[in-house]
Protein backbone atom coordinates (compact mmCIF):
# COMPACT_ATOMS: atom_id res chain seq x y z
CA UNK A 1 -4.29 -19.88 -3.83
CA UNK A 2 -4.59 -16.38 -2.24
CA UNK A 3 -6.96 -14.26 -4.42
CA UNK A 4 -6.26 -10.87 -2.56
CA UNK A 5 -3.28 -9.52 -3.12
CA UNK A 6 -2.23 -6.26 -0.78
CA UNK A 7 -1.16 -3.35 -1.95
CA UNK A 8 0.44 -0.57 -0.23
CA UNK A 9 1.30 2.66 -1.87
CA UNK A 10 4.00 5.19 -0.52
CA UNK A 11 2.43 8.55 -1.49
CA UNK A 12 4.06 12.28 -1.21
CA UNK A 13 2.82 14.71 0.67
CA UNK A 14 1.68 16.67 -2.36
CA UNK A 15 -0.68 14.18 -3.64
CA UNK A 16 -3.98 13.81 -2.60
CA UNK A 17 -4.79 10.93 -1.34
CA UNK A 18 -7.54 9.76 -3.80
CA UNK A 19 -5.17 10.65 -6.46
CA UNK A 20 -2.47 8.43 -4.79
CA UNK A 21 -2.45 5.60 -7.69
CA UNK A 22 0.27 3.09 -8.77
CA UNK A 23 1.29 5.57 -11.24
CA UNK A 24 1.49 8.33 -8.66
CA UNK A 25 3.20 6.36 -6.15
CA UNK A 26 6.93 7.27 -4.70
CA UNK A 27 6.63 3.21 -4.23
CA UNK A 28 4.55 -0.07 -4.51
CA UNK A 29 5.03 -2.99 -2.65
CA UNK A 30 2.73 -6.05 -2.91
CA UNK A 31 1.98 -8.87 -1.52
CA UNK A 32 -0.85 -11.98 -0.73
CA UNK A 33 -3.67 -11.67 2.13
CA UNK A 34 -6.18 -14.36 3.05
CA UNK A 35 -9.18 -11.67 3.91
CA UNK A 36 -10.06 -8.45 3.45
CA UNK A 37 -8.86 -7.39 7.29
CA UNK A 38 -5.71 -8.89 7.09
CA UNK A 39 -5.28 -7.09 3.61
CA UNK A 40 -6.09 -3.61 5.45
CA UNK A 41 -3.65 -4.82 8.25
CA UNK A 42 -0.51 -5.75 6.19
CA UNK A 43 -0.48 -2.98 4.01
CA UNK A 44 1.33 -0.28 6.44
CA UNK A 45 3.31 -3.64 7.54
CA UNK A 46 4.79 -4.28 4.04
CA UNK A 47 5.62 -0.75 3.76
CA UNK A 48 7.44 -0.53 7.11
CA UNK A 49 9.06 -3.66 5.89
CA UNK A 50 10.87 -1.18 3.26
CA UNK A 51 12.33 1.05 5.73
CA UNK A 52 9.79 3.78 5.30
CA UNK A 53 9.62 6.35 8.06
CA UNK A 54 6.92 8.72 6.83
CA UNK A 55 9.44 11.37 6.33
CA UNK A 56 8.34 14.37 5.15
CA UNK A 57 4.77 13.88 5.42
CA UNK A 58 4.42 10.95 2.86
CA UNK A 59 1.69 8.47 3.53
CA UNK A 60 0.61 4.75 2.93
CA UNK A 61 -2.74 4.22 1.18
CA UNK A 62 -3.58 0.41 1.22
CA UNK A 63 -5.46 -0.97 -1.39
CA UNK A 64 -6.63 -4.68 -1.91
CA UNK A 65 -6.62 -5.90 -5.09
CA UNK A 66 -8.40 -9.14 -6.66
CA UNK A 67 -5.42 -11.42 -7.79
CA UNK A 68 -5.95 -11.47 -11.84
């Protein structure tokens, strides 16, 4: 079972990127990762997978998670 689970965030513009949370998000999308680097990897992946462009300045933060 995967115990990392990849997180990537889709973050305005406006927010700062340490303050770019799950709550703060425009949009989370999740999903499993063997490792740490192919956590770091997929993240901007899964959010491309969503059709995200990085319009108007918003950003991806990846974050890898422990699996709970």
């Amino acid at each position: 079972m995967n115990q990392i689970v990849v997180v990537a965030l889709i973050c305005a513009a406006s927010v700062q990127a340490p303050d770019c949370s799950r709550e703060t998000a425009l949009d989370v999308v999740t999903g499993p990762a063997h490792t740490l680097q192919e956590c770091l990897v997929q993240g901007p992946v899964l959010a491309a997978s969503t059709g995200f462009k990085g319009e108007d300045g918003a950003y991806v933060k990846t974050r890898c998670e422990q699996r709970r």
